[in-house]
Protein backbone atom coordinates (compact mmCIF):
# COMPACT_ATOMS: atom_id res chain seq x y z
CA UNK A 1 0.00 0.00 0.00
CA UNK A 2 3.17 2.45 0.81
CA UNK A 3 3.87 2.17 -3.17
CA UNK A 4 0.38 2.58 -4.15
CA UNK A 5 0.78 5.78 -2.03
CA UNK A 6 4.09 7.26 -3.16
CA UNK A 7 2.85 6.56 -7.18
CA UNK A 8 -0.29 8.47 -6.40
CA UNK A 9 1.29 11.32 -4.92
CA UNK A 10 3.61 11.47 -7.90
CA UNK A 11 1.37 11.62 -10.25
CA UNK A 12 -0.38 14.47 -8.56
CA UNK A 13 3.18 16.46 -8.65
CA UNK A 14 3.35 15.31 -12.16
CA UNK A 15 0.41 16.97 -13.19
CA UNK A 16 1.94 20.44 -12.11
CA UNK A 17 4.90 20.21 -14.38
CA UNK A 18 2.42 21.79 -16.89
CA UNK A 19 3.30 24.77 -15.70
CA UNK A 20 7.11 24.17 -16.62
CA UNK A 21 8.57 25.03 -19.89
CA UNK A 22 8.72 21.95 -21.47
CA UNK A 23 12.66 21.21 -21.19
CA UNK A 24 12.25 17.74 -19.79
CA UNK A 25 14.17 14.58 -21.33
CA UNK A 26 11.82 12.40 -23.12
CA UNK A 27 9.04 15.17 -22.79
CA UNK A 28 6.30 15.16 -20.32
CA UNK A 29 6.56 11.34 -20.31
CA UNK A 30 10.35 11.67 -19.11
CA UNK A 31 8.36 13.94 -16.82
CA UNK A 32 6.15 11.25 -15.79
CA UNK A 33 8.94 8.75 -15.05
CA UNK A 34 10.89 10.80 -12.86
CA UNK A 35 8.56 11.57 -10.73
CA UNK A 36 7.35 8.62 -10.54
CA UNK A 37 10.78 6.88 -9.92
CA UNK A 38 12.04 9.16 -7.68
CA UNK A 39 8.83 9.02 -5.18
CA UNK A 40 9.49 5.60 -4.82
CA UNK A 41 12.94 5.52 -4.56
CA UNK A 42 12.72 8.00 -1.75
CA UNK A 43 9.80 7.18 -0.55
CA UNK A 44 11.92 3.41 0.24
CA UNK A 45 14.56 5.02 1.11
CA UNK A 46 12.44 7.24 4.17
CA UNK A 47 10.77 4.03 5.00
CA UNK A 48 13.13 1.96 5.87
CA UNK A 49 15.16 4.61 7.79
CA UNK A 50 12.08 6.13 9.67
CA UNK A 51 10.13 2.73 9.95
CA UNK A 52 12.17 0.25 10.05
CA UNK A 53 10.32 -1.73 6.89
CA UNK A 54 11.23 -0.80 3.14
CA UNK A 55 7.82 -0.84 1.72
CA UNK A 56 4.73 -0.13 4.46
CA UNK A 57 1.87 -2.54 4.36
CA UNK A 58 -1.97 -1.73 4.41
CA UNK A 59 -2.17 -0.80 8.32
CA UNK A 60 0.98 0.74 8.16
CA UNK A 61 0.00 3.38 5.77
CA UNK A 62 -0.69 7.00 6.74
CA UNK A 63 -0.62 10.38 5.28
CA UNK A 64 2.62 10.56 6.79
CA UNK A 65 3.83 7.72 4.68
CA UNK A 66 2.31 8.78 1.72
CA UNK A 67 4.20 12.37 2.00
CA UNK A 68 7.25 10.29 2.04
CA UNK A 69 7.39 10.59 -1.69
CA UNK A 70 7.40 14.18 -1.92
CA UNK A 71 11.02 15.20 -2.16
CA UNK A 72 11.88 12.30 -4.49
CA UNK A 73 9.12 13.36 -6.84
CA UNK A 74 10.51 16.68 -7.08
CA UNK A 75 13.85 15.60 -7.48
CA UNK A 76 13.44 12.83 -9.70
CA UNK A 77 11.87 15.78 -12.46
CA UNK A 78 14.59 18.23 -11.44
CA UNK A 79 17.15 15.12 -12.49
CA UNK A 80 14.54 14.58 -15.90
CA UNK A 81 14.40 18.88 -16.51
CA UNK A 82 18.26 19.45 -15.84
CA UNK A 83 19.33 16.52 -18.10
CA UNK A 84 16.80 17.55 -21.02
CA UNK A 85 18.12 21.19 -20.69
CA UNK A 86 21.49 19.97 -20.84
CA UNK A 87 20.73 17.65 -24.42
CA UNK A 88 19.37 20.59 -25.64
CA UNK A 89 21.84 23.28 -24.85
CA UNK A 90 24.51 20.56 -26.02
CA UNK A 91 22.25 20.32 -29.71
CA UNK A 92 22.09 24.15 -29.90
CA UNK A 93 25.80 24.55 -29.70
CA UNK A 94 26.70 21.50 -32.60
């Protein structure tokens, strides 16, 4: 249920990079992917340092653990915006 939780909240982060100018590897799908992989990613990572347990299971699921996602969902489409920016300042300059 903790990864069912950190994909959700993702996906509602992902929906704000509309307001981004579209810079991000592979699009809004590279967009997508990032956040998506880096909520889980962190949101393991948090886990098993704050709980003791990698991936939560139904009853230990909370808001709390949910939220866990947030930074790595933000930095997983900083990682997917800063690498497309870089591609395409790299193209501009050939």
């Amino acid at each position: 249920m903790g990864v069912l939780g950190w994909v959700i909240l993702s996906l509602a982060i992902w929906h704000f990079s509309i307001w981004v100018p579209d810079r991000f590897w592979g699009g809004i799908v590279g967009a997508l992917i990032g956040s998506i992989v880096g909520g889980v990613v962190v949101g393991i990572v948090i886990a098993a340092i704050a709980k003791g347990t990698a991936v939560p299971g139904e009853k230990a699921t909370d808001v709390g653990v949910v939220l866990f996602a947030l930074p790595g969902s933000l930095l997983g489409m900083a990682a997917i915006y800063l690498l497309g920016l870089r591609r395409e300042r790299s193209a501009s300059e050939r």
